[in-house]
ModelCIF file with pLDDT and N, C-alpha, C, O atoms, coordinates in Angstrom:
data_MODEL
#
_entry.id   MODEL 
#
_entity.id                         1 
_entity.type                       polymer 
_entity.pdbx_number_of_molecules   1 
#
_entity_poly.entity_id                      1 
_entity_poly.type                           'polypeptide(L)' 
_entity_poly.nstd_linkage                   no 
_entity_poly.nstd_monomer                   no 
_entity_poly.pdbx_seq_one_letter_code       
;(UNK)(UNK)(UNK)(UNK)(UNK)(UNK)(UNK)(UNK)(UNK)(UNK)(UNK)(UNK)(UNK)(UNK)(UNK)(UNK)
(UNK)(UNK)(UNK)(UNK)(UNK)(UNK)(UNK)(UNK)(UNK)(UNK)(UNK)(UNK)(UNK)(UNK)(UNK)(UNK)
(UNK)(UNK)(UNK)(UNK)(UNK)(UNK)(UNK)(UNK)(UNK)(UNK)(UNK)(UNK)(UNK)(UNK)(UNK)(UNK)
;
_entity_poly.pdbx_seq_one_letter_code_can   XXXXXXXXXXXXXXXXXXXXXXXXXXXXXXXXXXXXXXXXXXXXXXXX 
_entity_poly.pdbx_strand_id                 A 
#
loop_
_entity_poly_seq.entity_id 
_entity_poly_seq.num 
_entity_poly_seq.mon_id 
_entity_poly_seq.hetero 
1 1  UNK n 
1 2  UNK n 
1 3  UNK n 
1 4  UNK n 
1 5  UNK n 
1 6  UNK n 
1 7  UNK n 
1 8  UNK n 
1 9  UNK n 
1 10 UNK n 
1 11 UNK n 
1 12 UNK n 
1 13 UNK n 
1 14 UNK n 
1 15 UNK n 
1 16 UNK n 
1 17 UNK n 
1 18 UNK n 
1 19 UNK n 
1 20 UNK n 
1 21 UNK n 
1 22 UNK n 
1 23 UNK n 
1 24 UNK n 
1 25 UNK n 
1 26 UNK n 
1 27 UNK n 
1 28 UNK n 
1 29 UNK n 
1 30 UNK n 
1 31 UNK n 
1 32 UNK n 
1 33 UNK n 
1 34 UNK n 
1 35 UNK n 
1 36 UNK n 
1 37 UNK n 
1 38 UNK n 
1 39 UNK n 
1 40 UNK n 
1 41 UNK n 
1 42 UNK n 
1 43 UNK n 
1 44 UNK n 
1 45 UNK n 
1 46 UNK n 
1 47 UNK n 
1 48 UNK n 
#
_struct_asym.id          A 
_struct_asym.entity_id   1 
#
loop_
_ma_qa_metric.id 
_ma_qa_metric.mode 
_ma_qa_metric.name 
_ma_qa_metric.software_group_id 
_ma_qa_metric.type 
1 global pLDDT . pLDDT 
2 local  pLDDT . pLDDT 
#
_ma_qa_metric_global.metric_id      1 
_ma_qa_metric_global.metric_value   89.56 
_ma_qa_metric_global.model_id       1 
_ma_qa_metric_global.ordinal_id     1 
#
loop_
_ma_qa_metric_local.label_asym_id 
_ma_qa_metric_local.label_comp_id 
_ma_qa_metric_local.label_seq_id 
_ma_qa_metric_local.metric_id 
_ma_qa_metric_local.metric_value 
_ma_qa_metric_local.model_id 
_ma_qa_metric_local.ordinal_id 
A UNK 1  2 65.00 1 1  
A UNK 2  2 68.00 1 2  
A UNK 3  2 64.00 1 3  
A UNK 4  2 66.00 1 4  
A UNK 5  2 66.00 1 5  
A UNK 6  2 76.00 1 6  
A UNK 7  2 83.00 1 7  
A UNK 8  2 87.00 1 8  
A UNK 9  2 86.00 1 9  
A UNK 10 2 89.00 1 10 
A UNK 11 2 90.00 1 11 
A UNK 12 2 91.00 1 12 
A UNK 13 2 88.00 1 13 
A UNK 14 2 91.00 1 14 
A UNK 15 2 95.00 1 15 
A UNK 16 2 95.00 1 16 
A UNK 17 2 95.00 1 17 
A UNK 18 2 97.00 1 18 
A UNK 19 2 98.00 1 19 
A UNK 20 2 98.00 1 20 
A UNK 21 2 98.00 1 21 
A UNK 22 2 98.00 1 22 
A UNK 23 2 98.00 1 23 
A UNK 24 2 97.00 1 24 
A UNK 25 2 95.00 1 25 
A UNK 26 2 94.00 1 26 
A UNK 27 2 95.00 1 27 
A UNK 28 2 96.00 1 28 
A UNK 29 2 97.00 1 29 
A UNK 30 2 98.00 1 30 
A UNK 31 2 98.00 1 31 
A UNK 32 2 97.00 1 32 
A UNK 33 2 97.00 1 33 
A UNK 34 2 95.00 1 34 
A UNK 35 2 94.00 1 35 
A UNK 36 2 91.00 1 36 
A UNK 37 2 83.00 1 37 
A UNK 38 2 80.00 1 38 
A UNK 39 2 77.00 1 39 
A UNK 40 2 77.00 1 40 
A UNK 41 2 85.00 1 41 
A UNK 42 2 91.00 1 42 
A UNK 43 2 94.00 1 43 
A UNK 44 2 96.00 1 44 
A UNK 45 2 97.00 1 45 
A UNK 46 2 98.00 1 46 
A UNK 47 2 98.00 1 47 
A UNK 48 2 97.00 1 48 
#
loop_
_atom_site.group_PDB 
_atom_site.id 
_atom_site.type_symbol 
_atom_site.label_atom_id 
_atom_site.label_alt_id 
_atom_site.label_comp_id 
_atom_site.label_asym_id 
_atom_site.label_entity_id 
_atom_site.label_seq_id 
_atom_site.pdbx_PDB_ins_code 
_atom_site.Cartn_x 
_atom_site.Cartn_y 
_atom_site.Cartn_z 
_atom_site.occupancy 
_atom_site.B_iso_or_equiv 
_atom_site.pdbx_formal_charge 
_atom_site.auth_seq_id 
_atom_site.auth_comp_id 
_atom_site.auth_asym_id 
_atom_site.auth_atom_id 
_atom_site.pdbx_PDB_model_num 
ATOM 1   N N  . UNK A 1 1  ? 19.140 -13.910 -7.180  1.00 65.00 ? 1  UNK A N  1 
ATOM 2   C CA . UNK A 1 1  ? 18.603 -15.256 -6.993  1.00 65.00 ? 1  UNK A CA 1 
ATOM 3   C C  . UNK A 1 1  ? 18.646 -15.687 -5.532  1.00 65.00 ? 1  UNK A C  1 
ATOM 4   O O  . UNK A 1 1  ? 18.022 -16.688 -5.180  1.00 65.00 ? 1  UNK A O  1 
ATOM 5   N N  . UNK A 1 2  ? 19.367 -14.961 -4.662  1.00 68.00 ? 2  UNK A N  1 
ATOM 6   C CA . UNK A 1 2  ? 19.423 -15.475 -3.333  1.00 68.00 ? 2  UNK A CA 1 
ATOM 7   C C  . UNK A 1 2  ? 18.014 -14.925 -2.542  1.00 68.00 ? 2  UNK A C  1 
ATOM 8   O O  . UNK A 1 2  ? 17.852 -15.207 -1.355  1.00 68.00 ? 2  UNK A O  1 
ATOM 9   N N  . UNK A 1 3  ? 17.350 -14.392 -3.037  1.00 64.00 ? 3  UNK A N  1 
ATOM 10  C CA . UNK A 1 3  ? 16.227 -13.692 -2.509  1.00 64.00 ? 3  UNK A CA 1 
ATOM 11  C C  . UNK A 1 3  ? 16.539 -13.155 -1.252  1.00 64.00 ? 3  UNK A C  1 
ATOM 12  O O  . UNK A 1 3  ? 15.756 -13.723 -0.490  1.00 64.00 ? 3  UNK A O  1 
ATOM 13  N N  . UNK A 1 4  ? 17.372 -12.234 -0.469  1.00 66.00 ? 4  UNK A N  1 
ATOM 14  C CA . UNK A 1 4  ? 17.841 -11.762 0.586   1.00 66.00 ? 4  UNK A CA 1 
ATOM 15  C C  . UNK A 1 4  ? 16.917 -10.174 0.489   1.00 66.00 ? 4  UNK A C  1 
ATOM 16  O O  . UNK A 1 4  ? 16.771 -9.293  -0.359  1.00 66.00 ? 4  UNK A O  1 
ATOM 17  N N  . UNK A 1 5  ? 16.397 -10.463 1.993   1.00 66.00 ? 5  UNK A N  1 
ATOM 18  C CA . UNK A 1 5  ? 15.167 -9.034  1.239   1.00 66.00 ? 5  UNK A CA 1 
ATOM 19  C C  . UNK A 1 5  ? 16.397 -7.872  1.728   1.00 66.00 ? 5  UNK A C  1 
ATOM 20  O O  . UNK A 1 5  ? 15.776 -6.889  2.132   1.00 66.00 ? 5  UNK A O  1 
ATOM 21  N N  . UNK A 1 6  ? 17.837 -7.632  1.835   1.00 76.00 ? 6  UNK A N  1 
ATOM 22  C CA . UNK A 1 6  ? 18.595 -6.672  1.897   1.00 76.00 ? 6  UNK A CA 1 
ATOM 23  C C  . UNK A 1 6  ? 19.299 -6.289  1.080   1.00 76.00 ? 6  UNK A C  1 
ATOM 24  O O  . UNK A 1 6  ? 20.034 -5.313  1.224   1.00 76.00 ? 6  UNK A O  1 
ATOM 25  N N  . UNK A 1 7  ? 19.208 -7.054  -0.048  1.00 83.00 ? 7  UNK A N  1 
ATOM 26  C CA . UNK A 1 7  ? 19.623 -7.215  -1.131  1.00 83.00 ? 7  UNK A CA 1 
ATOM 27  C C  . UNK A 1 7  ? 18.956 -5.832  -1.735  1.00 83.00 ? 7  UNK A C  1 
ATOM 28  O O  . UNK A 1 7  ? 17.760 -5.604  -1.555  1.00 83.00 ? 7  UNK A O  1 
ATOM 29  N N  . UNK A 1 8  ? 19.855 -4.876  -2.502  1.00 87.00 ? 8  UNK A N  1 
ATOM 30  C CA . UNK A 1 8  ? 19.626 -3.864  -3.466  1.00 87.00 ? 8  UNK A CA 1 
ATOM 31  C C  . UNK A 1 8  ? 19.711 -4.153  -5.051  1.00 87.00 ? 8  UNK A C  1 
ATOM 32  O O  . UNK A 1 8  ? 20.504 -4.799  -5.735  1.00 87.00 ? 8  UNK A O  1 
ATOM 33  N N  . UNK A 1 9  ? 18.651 -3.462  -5.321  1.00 86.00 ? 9  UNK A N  1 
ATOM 34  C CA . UNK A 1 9  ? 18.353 -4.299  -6.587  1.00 86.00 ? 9  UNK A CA 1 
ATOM 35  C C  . UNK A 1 9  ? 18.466 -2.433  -7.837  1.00 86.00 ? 9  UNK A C  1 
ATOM 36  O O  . UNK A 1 9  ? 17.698 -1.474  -7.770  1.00 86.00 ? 9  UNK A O  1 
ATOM 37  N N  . UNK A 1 10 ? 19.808 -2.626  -8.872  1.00 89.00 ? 10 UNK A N  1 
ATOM 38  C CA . UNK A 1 10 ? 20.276 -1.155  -8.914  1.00 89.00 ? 10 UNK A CA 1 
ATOM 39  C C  . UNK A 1 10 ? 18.683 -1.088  -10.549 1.00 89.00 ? 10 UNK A C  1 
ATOM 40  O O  . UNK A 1 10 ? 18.113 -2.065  -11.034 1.00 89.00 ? 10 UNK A O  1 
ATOM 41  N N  . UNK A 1 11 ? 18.501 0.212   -10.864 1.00 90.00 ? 11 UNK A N  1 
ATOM 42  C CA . UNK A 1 11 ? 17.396 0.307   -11.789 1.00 90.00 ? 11 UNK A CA 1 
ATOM 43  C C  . UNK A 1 11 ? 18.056 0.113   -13.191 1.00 90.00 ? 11 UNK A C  1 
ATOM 44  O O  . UNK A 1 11 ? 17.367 0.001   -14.205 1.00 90.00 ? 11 UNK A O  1 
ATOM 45  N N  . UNK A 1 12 ? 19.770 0.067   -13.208 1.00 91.00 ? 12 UNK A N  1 
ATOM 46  C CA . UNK A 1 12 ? 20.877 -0.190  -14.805 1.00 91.00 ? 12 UNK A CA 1 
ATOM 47  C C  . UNK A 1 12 ? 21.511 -1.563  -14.200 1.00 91.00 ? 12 UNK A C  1 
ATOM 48  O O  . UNK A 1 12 ? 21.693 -1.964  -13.051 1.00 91.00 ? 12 UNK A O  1 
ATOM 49  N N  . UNK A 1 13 ? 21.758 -2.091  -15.461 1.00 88.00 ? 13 UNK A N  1 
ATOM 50  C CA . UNK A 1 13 ? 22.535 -3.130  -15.274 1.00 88.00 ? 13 UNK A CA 1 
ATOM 51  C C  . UNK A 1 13 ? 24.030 -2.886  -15.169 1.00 88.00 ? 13 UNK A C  1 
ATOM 52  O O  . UNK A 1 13 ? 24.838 -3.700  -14.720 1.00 88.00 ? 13 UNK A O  1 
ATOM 53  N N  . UNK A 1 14 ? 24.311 -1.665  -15.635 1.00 91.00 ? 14 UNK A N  1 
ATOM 54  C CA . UNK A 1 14 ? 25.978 -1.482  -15.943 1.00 91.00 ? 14 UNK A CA 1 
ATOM 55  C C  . UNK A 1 14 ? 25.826 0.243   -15.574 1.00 91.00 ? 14 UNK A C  1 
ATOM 56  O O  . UNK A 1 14 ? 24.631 0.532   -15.508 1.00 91.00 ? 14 UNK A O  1 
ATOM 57  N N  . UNK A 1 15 ? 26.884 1.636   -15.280 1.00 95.00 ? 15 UNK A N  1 
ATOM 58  C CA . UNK A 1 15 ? 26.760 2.625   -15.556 1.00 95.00 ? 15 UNK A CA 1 
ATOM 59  C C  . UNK A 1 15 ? 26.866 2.981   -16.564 1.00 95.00 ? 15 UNK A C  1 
ATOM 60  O O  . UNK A 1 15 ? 26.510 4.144   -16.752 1.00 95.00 ? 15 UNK A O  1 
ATOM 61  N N  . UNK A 1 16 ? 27.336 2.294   -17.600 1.00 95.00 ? 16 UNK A N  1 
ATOM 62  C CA . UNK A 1 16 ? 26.757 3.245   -18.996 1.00 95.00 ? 16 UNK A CA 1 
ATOM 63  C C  . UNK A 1 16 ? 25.788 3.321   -19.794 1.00 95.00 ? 16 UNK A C  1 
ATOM 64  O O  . UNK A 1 16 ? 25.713 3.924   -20.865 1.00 95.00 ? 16 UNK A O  1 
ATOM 65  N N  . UNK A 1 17 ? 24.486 2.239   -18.864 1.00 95.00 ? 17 UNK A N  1 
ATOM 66  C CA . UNK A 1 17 ? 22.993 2.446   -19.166 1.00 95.00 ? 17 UNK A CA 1 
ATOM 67  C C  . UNK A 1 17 ? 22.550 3.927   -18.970 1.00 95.00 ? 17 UNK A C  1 
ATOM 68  O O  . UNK A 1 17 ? 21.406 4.275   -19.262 1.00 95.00 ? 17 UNK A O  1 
ATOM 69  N N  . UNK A 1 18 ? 23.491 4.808   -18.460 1.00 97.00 ? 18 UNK A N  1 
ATOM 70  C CA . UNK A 1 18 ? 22.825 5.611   -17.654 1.00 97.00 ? 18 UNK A CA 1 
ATOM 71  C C  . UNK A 1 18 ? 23.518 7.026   -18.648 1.00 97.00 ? 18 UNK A C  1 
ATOM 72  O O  . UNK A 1 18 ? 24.529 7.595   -18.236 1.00 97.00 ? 18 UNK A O  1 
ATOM 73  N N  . UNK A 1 19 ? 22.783 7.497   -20.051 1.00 98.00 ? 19 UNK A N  1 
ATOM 74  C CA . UNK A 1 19 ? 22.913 8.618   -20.647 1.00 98.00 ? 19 UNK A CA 1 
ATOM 75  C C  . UNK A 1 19 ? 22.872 9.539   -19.671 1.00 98.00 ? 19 UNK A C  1 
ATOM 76  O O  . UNK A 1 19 ? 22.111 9.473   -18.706 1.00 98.00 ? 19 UNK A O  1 
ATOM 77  N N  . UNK A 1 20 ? 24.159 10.953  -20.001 1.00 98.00 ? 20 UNK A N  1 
ATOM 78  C CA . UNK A 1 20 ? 24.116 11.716  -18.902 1.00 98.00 ? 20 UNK A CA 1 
ATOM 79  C C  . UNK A 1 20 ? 24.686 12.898  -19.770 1.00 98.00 ? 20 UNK A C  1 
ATOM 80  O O  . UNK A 1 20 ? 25.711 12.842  -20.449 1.00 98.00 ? 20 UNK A O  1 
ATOM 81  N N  . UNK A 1 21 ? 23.521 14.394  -19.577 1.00 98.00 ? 21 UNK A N  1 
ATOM 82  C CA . UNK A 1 21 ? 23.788 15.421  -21.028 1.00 98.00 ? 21 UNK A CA 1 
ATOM 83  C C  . UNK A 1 21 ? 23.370 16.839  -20.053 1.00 98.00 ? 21 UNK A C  1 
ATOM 84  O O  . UNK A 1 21 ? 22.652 17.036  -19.072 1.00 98.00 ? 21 UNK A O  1 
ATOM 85  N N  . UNK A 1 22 ? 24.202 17.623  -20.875 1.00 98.00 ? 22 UNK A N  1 
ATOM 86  C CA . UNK A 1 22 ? 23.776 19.004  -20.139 1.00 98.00 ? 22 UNK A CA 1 
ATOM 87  C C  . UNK A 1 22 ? 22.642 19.595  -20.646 1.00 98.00 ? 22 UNK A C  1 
ATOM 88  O O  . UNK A 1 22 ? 22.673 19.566  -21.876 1.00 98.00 ? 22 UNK A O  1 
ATOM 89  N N  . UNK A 1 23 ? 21.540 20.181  -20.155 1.00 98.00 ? 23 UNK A N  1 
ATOM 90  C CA . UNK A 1 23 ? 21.014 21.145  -20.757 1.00 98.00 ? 23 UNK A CA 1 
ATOM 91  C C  . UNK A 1 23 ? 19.704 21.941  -19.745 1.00 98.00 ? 23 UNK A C  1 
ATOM 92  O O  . UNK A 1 23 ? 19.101 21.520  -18.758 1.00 98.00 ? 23 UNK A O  1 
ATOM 93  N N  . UNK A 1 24 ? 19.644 22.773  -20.225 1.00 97.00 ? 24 UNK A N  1 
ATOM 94  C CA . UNK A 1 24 ? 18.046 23.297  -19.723 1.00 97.00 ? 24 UNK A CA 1 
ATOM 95  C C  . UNK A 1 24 ? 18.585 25.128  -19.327 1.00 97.00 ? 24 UNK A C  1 
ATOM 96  O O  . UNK A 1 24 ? 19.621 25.730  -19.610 1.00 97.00 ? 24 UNK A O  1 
ATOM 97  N N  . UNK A 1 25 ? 17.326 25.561  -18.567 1.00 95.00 ? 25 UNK A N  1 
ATOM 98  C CA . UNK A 1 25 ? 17.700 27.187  -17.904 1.00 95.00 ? 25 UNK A CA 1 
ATOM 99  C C  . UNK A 1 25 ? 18.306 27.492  -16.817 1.00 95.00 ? 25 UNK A C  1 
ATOM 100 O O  . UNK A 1 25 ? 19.103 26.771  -16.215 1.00 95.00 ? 25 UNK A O  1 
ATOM 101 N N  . UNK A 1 26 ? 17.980 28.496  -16.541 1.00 94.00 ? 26 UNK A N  1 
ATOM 102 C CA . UNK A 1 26 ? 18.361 28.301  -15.222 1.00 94.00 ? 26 UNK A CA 1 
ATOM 103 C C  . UNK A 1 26 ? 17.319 28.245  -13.972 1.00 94.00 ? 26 UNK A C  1 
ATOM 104 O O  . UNK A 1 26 ? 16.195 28.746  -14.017 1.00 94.00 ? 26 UNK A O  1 
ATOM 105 N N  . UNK A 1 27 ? 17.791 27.650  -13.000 1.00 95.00 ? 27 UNK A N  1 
ATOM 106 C CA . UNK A 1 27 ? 16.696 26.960  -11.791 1.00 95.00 ? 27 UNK A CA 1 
ATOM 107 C C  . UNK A 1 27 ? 17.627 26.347  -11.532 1.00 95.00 ? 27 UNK A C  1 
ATOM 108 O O  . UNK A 1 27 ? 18.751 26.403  -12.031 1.00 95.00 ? 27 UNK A O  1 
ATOM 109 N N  . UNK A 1 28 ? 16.979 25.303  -10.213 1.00 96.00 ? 28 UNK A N  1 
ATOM 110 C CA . UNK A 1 28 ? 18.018 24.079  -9.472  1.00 96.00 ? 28 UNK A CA 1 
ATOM 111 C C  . UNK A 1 28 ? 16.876 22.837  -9.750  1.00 96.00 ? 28 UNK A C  1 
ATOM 112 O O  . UNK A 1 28 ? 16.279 22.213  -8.873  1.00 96.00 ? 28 UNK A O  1 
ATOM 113 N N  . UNK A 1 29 ? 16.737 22.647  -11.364 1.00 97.00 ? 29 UNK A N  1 
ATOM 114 C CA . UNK A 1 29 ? 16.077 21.756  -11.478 1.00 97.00 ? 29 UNK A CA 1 
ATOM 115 C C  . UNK A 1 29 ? 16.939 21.108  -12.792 1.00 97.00 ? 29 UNK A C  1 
ATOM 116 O O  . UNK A 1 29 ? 17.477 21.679  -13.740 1.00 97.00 ? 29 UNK A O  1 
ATOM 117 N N  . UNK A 1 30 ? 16.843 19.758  -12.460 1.00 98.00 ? 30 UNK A N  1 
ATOM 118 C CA . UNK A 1 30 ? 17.523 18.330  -13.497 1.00 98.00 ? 30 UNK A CA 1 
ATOM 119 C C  . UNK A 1 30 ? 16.004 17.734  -13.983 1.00 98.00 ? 30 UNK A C  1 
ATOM 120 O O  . UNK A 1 30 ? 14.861 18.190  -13.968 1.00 98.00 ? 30 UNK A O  1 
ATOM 121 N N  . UNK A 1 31 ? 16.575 16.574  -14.384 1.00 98.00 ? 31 UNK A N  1 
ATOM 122 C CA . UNK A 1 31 ? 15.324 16.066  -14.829 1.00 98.00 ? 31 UNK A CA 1 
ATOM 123 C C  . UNK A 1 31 ? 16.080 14.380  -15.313 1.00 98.00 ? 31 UNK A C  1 
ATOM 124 O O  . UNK A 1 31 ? 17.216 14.443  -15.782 1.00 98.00 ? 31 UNK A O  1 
ATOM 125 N N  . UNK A 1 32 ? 15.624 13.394  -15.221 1.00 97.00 ? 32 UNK A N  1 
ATOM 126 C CA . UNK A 1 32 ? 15.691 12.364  -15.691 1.00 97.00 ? 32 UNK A CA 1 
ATOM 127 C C  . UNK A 1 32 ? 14.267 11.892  -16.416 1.00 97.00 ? 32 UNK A C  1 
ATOM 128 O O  . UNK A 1 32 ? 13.105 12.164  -16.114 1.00 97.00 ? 32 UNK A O  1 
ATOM 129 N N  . UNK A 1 33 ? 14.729 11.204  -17.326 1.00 97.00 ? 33 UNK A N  1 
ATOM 130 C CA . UNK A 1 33 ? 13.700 10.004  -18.881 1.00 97.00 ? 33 UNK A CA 1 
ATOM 131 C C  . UNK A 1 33 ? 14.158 9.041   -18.396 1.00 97.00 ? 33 UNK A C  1 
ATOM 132 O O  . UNK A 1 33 ? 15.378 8.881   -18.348 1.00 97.00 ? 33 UNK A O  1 
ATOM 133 N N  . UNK A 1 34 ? 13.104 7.967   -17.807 1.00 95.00 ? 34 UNK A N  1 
ATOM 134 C CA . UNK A 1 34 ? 13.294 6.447   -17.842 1.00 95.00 ? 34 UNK A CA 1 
ATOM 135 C C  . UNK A 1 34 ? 13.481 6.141   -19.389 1.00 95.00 ? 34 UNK A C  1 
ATOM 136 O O  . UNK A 1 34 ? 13.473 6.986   -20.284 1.00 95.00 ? 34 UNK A O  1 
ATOM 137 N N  . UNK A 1 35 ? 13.620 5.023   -19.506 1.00 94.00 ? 35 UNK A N  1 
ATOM 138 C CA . UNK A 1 35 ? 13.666 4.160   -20.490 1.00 94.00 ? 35 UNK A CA 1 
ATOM 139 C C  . UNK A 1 35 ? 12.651 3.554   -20.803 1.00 94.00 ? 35 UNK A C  1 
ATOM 140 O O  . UNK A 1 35 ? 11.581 3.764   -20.231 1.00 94.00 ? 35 UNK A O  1 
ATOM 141 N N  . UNK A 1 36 ? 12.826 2.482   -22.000 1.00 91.00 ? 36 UNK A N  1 
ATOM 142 C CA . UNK A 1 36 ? 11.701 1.693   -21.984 1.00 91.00 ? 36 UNK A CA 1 
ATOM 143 C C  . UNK A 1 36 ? 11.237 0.508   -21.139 1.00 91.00 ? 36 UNK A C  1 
ATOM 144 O O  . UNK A 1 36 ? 10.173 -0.102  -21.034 1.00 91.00 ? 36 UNK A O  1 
ATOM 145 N N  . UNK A 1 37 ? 12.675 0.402   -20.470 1.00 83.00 ? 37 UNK A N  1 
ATOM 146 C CA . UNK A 1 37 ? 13.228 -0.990  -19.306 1.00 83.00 ? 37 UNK A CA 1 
ATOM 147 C C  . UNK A 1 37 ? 12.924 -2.215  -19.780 1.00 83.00 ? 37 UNK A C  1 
ATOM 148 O O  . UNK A 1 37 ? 12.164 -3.044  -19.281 1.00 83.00 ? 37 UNK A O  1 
ATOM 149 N N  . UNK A 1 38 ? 13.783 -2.309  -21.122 1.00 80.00 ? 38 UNK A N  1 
ATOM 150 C CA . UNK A 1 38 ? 13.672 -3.329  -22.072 1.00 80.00 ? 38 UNK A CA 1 
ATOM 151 C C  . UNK A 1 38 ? 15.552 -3.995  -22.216 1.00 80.00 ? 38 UNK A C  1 
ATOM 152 O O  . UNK A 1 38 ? 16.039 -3.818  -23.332 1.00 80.00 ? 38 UNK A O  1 
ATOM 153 N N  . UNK A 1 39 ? 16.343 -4.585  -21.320 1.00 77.00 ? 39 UNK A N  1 
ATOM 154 C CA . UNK A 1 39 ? 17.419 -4.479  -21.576 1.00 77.00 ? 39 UNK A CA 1 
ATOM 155 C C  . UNK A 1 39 ? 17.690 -5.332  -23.067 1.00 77.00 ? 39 UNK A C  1 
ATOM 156 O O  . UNK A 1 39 ? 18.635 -5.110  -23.824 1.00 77.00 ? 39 UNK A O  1 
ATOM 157 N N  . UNK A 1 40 ? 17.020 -5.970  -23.198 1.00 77.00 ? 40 UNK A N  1 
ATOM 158 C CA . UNK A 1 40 ? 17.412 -7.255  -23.780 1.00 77.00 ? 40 UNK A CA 1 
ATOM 159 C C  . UNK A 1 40 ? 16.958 -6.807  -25.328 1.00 77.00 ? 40 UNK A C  1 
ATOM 160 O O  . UNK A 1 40 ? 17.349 -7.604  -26.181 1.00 77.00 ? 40 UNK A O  1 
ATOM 161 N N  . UNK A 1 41 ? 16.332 -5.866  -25.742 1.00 85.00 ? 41 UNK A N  1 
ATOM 162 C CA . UNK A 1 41 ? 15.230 -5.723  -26.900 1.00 85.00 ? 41 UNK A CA 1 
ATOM 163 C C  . UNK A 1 41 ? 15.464 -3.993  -27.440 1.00 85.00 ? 41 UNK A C  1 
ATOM 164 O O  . UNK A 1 41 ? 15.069 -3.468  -28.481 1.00 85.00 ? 41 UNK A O  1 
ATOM 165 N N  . UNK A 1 42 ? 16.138 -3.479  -26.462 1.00 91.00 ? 42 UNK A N  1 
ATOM 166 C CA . UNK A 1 42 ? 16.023 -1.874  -27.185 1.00 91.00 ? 42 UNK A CA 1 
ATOM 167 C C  . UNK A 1 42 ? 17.257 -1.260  -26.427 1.00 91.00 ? 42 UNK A C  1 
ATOM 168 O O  . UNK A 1 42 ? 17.215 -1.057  -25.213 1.00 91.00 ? 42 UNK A O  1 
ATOM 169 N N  . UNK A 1 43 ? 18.691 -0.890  -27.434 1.00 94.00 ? 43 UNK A N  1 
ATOM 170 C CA . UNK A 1 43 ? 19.513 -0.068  -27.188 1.00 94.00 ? 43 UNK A CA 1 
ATOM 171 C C  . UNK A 1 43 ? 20.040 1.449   -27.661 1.00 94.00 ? 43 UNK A C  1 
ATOM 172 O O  . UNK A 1 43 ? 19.274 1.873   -28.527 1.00 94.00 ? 43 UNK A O  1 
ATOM 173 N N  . UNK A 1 44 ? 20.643 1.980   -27.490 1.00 96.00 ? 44 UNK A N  1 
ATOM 174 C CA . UNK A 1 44 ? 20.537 3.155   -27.832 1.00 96.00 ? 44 UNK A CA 1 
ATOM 175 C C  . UNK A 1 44 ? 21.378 3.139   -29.035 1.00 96.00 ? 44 UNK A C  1 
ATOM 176 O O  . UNK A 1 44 ? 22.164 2.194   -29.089 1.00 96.00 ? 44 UNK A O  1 
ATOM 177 N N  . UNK A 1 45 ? 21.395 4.218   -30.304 1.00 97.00 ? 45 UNK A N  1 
ATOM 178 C CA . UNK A 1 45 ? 22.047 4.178   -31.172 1.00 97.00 ? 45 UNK A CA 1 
ATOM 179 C C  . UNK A 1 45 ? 22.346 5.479   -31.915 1.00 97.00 ? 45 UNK A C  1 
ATOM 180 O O  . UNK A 1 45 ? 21.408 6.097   -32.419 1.00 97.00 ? 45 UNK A O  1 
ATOM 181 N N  . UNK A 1 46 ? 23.612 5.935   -32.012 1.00 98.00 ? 46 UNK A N  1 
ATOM 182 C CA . UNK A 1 46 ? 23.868 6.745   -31.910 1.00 98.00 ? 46 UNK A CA 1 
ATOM 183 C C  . UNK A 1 46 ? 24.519 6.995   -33.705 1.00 98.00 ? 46 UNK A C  1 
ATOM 184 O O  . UNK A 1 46 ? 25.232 6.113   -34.185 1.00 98.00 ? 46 UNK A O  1 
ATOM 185 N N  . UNK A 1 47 ? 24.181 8.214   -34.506 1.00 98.00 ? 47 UNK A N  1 
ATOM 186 C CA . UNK A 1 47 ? 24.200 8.277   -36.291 1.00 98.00 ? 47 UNK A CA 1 
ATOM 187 C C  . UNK A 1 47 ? 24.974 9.648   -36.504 1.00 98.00 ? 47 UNK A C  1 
ATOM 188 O O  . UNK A 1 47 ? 24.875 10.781  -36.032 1.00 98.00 ? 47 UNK A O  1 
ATOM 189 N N  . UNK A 1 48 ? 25.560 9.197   -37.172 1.00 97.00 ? 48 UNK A N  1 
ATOM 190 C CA . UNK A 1 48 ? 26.145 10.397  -37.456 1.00 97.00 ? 48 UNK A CA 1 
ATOM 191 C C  . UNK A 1 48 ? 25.396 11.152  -38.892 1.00 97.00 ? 48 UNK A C  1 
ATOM 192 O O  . UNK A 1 48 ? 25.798 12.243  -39.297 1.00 97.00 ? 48 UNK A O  1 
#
């Protein structure tokens, strides 16, 4: 709200927005999935 254009603005509200899983081949390649960037309307849910 202070509108300070130095102000960093982070893409999660908290770090445990931020699912974090092993997988793939081998290479030196990762990969991130945005979200839907819906904080308020869609969380993750996890079933056994």
């Amino acid at each position: 709200d202070y509108n300070r254009g130095d102000l960093m603005v982070p893409i999660v509200r908290s770090p445990d927005e931020i699912l974090v899983i092993y997988g793939g081949g081998a290479g030196r390649h990762s990969a991130w999935v945005p979200g839907w960037g819906n904080v308020d309307r869609s969380r993750t849910v996890t079933w056994r």
